[in-house]
Protein backbone atom coordinates (compact mmCIF):
# COMPACT_ATOMS: atom_id res chain seq x y z
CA UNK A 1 0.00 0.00 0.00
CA UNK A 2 1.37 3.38 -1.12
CA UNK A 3 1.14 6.23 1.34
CA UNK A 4 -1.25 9.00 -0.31
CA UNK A 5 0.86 13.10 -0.37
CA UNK A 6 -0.09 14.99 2.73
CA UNK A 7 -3.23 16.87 2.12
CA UNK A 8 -7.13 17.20 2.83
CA UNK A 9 -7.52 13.54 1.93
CA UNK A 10 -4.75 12.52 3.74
CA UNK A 11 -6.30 13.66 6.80
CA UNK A 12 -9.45 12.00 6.08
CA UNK A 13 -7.74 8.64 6.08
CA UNK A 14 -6.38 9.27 9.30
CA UNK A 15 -9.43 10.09 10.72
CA UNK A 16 -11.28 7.53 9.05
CA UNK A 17 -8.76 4.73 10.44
CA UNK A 18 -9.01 6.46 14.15
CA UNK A 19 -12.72 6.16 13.89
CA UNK A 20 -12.24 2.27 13.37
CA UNK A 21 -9.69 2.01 15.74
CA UNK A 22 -11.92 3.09 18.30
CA UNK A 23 -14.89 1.44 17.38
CA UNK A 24 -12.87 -1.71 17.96
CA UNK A 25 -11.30 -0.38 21.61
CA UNK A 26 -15.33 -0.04 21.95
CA UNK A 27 -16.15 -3.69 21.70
CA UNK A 28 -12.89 -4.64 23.67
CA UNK A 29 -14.07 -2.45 26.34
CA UNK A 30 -17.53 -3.70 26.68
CA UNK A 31 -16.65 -7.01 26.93
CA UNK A 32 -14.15 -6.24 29.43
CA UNK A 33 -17.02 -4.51 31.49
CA UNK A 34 -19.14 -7.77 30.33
CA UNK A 35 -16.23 -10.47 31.88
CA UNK A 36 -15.73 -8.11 34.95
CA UNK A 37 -19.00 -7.72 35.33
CA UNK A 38 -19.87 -12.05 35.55
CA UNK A 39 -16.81 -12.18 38.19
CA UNK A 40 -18.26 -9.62 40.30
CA UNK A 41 -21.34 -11.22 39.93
CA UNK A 42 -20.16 -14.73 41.03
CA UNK A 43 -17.64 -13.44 44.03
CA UNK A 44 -17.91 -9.43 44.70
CA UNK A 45 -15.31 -9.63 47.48
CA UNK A 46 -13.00 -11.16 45.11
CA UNK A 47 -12.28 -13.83 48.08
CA UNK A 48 -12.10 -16.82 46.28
CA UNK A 49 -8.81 -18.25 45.25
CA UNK A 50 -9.37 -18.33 41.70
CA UNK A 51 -9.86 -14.55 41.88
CA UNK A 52 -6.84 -13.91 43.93
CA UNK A 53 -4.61 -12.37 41.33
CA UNK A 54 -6.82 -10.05 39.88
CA UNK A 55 -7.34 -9.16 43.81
CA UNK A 56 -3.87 -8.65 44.14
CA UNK A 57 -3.68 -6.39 41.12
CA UNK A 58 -6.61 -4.10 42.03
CA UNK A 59 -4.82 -3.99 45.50
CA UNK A 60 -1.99 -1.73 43.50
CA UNK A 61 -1.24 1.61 43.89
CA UNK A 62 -1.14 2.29 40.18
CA UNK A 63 -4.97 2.00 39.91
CA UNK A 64 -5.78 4.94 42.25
CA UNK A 65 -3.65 7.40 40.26
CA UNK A 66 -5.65 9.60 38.30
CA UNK A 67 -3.23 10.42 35.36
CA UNK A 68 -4.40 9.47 31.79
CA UNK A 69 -1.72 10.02 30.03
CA UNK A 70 -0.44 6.72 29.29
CA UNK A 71 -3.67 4.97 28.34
CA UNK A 72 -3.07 3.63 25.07
């Protein structure tokens, strides 16, 4: 695939290929929130031992800092 001259159209491509990029991080997000959502469900305290990474993980600092940044 050749790389279209910078320009209006150029631009549009970009934007177009954004707009399906996050139509896709859409889908991956709501089944995220889906799969979360059925282990809350089934253990809300997170207490069980199959759940005791994620537990573990949540338990980290890095989840209470607000900075946005470096979501990708």
């Amino acid at each position: 695939m050749t790389v279209p001259p910078p320009g209006p159209k150029t631009g549009i491509l970009v934007l177009a290929r954004h707009q399906n990029e996050l139509a896709k991080d859409g889908l991956i997000l709501n089944d995220a929130r889906g799969y979360a959502a059925h282990i809350l469900d089934l253990d809300p305290m997170l207490v069980s031992p199959a759940n005791a990474s994620l537990a573990a993980e949540l338990k980290k600092n890095k989840y209470k800092s607000r900075d946005y940044s470096r979501i990708s």
